[in-house]
Protein backbone atom coordinates (compact mmCIF):
# COMPACT_ATOMS: atom_id res chain seq x y z
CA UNK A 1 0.04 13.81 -6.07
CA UNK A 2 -0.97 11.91 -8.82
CA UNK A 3 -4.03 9.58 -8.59
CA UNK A 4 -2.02 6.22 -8.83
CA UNK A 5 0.57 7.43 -5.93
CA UNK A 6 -2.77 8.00 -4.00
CA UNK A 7 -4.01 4.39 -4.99
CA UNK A 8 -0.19 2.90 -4.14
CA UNK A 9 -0.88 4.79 -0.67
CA UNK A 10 -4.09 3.91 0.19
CA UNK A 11 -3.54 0.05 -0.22
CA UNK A 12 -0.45 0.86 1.76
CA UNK A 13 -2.26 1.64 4.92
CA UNK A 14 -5.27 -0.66 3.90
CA UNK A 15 -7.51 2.67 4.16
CA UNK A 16 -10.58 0.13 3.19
CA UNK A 17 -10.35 -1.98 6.76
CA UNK A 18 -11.24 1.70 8.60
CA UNK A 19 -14.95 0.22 7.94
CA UNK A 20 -13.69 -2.01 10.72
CA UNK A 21 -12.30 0.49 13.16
CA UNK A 22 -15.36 3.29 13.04
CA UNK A 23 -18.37 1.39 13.74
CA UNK A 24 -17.70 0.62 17.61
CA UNK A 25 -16.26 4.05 17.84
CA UNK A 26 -19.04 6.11 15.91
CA UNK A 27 -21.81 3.48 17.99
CA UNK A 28 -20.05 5.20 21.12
CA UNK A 29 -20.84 8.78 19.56
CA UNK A 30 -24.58 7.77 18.48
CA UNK A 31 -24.58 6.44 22.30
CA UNK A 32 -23.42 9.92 23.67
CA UNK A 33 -25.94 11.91 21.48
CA UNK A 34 -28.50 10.04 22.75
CA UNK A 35 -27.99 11.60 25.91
CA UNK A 36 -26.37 14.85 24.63
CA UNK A 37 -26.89 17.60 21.57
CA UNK A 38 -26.04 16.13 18.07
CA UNK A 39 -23.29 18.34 16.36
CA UNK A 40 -21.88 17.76 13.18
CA UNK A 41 -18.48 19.24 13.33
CA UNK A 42 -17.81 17.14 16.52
CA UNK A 43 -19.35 13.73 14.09
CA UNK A 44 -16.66 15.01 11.49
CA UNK A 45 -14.06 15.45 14.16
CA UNK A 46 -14.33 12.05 15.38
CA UNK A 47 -13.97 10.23 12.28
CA UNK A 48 -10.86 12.45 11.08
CA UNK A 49 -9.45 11.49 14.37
CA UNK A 50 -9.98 7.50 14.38
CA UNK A 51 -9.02 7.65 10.48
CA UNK A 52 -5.88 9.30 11.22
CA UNK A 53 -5.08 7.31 14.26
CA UNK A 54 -5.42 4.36 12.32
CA UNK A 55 -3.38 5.18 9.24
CA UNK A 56 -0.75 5.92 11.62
CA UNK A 57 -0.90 2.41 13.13
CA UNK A 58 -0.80 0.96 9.74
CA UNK A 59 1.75 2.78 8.38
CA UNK A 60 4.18 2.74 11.66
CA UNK A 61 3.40 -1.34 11.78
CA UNK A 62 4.15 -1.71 7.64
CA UNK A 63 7.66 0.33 8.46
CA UNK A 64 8.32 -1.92 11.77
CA UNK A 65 7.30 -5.09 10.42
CA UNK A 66 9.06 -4.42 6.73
CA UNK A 67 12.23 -7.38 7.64
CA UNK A 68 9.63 -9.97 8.88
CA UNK A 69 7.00 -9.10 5.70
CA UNK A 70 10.10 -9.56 3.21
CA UNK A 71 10.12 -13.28 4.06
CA UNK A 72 6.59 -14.02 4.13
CA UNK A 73 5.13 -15.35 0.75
CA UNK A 74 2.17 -13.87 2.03
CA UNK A 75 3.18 -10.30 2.28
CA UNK A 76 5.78 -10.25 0.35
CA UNK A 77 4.31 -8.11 -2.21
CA UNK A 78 2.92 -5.32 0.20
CA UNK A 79 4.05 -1.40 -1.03
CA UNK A 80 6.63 -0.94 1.04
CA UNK A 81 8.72 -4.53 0.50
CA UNK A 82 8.34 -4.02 -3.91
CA UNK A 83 9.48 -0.03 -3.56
CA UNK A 84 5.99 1.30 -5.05
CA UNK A 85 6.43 3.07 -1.59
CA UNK A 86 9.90 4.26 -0.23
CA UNK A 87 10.18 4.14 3.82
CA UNK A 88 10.72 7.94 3.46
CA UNK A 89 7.72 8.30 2.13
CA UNK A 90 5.65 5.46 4.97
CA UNK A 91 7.30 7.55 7.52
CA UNK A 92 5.78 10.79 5.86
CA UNK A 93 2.39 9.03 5.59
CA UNK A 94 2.68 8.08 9.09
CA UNK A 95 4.02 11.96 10.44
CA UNK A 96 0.99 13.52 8.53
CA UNK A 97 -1.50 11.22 9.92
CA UNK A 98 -0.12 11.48 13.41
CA UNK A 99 -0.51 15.61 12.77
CA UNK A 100 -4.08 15.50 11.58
CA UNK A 101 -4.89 13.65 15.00
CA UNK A 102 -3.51 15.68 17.22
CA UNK A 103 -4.81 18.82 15.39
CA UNK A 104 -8.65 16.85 15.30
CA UNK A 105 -8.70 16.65 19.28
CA UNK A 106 -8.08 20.59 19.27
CA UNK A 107 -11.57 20.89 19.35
CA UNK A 108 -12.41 18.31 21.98
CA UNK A 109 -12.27 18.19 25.83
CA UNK A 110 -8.60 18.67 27.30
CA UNK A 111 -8.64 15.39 28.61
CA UNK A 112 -8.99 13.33 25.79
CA UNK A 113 -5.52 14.96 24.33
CA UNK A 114 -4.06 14.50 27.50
CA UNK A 115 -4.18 11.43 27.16
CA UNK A 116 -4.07 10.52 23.41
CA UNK A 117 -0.48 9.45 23.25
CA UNK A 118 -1.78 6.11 25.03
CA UNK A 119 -3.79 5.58 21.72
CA UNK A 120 -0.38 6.06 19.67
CA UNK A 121 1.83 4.23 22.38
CA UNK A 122 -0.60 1.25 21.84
CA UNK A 123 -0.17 1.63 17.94
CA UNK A 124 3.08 1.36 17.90
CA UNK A 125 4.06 -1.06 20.53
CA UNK A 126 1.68 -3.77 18.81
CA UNK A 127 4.21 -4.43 15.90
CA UNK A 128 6.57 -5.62 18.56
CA UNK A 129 4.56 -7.76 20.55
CA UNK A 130 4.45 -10.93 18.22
CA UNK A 131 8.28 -11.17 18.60
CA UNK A 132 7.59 -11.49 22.08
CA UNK A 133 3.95 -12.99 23.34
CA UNK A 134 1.63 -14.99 22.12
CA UNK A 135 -1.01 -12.65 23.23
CA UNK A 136 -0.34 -10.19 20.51
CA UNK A 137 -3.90 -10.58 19.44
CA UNK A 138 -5.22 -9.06 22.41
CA UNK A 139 -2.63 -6.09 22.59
CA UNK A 140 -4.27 -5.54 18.50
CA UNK A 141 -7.58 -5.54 20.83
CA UNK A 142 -6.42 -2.77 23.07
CA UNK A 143 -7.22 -0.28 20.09
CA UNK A 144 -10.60 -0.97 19.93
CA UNK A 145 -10.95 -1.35 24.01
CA UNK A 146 -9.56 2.52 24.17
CA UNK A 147 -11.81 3.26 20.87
CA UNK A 148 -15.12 3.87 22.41
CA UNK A 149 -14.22 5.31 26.27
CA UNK A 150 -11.65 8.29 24.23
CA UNK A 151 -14.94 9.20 22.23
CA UNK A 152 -17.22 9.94 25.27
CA UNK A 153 -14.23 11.59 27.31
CA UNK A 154 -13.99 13.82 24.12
CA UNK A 155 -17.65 14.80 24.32
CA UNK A 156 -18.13 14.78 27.93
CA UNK A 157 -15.17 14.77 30.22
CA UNK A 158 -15.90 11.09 30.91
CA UNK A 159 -17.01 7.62 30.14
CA UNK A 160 -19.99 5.51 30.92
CA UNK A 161 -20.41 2.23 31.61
CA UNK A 162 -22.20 1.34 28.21
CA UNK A 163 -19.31 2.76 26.19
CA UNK A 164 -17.09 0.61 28.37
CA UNK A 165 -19.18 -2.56 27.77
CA UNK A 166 -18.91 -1.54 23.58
CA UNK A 167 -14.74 -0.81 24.75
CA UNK A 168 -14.94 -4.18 25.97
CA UNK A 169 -16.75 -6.66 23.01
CA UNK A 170 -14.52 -4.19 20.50
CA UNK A 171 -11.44 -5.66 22.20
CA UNK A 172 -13.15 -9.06 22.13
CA UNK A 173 -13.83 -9.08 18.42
CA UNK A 174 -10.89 -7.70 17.24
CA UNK A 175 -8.97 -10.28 19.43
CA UNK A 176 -10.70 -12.97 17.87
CA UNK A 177 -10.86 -12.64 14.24
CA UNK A 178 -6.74 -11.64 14.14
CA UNK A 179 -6.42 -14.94 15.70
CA UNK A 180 -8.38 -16.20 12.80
CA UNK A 181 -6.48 -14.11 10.36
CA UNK A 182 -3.40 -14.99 12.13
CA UNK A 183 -3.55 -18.89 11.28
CA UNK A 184 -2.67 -18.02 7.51
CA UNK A 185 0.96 -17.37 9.03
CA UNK A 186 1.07 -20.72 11.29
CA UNK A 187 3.83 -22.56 9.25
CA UNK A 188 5.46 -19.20 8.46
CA UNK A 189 5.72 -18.08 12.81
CA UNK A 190 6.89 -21.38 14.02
CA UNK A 191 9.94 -21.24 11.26
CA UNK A 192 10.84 -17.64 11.94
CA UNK A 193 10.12 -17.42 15.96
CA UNK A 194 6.87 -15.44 15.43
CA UNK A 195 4.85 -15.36 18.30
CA UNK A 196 1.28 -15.80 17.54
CA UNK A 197 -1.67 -17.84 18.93
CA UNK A 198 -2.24 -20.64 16.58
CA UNK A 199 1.67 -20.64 16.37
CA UNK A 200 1.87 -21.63 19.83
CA UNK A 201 -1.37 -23.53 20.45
CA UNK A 202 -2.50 -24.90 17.16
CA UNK A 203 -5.70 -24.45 14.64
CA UNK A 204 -8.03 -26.61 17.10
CA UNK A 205 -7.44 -24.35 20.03
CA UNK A 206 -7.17 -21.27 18.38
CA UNK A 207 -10.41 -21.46 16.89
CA UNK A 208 -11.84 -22.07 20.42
CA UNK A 209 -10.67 -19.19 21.53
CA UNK A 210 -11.65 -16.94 18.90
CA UNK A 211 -15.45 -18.25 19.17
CA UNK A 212 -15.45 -18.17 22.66
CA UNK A 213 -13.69 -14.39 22.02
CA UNK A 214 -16.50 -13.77 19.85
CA UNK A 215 -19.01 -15.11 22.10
CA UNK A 216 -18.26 -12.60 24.59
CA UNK A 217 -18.74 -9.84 21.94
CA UNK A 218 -22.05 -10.75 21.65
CA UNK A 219 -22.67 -11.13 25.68
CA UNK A 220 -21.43 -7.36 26.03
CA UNK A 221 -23.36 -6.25 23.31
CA UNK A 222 -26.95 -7.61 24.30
CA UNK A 223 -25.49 -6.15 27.97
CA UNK A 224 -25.67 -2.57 26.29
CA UNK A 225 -28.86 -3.26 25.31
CA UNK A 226 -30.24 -3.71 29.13
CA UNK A 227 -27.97 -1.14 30.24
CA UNK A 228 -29.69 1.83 27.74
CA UNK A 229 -32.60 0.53 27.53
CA UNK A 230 -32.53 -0.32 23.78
CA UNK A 231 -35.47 -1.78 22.11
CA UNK A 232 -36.99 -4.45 19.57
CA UNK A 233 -34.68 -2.78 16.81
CA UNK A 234 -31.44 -3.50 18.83
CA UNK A 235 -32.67 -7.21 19.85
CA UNK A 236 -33.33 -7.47 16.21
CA UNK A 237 -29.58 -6.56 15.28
CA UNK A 238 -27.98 -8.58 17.98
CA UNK A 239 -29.80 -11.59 16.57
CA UNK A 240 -28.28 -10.34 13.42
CA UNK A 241 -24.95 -9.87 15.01
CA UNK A 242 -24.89 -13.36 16.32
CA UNK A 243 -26.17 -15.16 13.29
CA UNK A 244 -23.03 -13.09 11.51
CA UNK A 245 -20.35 -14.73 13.89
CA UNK A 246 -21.93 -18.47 13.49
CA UNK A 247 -21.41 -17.66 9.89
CA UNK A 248 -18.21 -16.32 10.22
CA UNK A 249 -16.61 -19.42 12.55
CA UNK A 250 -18.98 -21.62 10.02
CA UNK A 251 -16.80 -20.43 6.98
CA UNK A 252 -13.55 -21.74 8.90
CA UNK A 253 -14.77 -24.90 10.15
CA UNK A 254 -12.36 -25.80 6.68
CA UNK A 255 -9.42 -24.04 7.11
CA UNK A 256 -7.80 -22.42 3.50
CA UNK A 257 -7.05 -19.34 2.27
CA UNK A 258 -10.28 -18.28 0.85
CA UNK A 259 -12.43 -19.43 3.41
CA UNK A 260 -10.15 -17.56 6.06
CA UNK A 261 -10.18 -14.22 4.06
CA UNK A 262 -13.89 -14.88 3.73
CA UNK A 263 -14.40 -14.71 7.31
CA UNK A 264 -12.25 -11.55 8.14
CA UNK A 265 -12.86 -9.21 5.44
CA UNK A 266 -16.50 -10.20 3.79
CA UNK A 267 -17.84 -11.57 7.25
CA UNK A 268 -16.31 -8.72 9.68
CA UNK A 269 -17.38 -6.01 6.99
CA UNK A 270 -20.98 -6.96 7.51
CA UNK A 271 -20.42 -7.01 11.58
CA UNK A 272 -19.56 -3.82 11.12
CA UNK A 273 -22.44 -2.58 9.10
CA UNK A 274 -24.80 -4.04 11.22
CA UNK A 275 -23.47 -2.72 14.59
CA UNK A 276 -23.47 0.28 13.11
CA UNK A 277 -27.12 0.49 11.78
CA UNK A 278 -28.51 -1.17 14.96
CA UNK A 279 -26.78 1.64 17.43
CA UNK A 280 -27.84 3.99 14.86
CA UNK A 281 -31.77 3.28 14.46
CA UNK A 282 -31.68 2.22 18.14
CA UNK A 283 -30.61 5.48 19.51
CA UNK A 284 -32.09 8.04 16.72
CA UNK A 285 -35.19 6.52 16.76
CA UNK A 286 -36.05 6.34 20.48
């Protein structure tokens, strides 16, 4: 495989935005540890497994969603509508990464790969839900709900009520900056039947509900903080955290394209970073 197929591939699944998807799943593992043995492999594991997961989601919603991204100016141009990526080939992208997870959890508790086909049930529904409800956003959130829990089953057998409280604000946060990200489409949905949030209840409201989404977040994070027992370092990075998402909702307080990509990519990279570090000097340090 040459290096520019593996370039045309990698924007096809958006391999980048995984800096969203590990942090609230490896926080879970740094969570475990903290009561369990470190290991390595299992760390590896783990992050093979969410990758995987998660280039299958892409790749199956890119190949779903290919008729509806043909009309939209704004994606248009993605691999699969311009032919730098055939659908045989999305569909092999999507088979190998749906392979590599089931062969990462070989290593893990039973459990977890008994029930690992919710995971890919939820990936692929999700392209299907904005032809039908508005709450599409929060189906998107689901992922990131079932993120942290499948992490400590993996390790353990079972999940805590900490990695359900990180479960919870993942779903939270993810809900509420795709609504943000969704309002880019508005015009676009309410020609072509799309269900979507701000499609159905406008910018004002929409907004509301993705601070008050995001608000939560931070609630159930400071809640994990009581729960383990965290100290000044965590309080520290949930200050952080929250000065992050008045930033974020700051940015689209004026409502354009740049100011809107702002806020998901640059603003939810650096959420990510930071719940990451803060779990991580929180729980390696005590």
């Amino acid at each position: 495989m040459t290096l520019e197929k593996i370039k045309i591939i990698s924007n096809f699944i958006k391999f980048e935005h995984s800096l969203f998807a590990l942090p609230f799943a490896l926080s879970a593992y740094l969570l475990v540890v903290k009561h369990n043995q470190f290991s390595l492999l299992n760390l590896l594991l783990i992050m093979i497994a969410l990758i995987s997961a998660r280039t299958y989601g892409m790749a199956i919603n890119r190949i779903i969603d290919r008729n509806i991204d043909s009309k939209n100016p704004r994606t248009m141009h993605r691999e699969l509508i311009t032919k730098k990526i055939s659908a045989r080939d999305a569909y092999l992208v999507s088979f190998v990464a749906l392979i590599i997870f089931y062969i990462s959890l070989m290593s893990f508790n039973s459990i977890v790969f008994l029930l690992s086909p919710i995971v890919i049930a939820v990936f692929t529904i999700y392209p299907f839900t904005k032809r039908f409800t508005y709450m599409c956003h929060h189906f998107l959130g689901l992922v990131y709900l079932i993120a942290p829990p499948a992490v400590e089953i993996a390790l353990t057998g079972s999940f805590s009520l900490s990695i359900f409280l990180l479960g919870l604000s993942g779903f939270f946060w993810v809900s509420g900056f795709d609504i943000i990200y969704a309002i880019l489409d508005i015009e676009f949905d309410k020609k072509n039947n799309i269900f979507s949030m701000p499609s159905k209840l406008g910018i004002k409201q929409s907004k509301i509900i993705s601070w008050v989404s995001h608000l939560i977040t931070i609630i159930l994070i400071c809640s994990i903080g009581f729960v383990e027992n965290l100290g000044l370092i965590y309080w520290i990075g949930c200050t952080i955290l929250f000065g992050l998402f008045i930033r974020e909702h700051f940015l689209i307080l004026k409502i354009d394209k740049n100011n809107i990509n702002k806020a998901f990519f640059n603003m939810n990279a650096q959420i990510s970073i930071v719940l990451l570090i803060m779990f991580a000097l929180s729980t390696l340090i005590q």
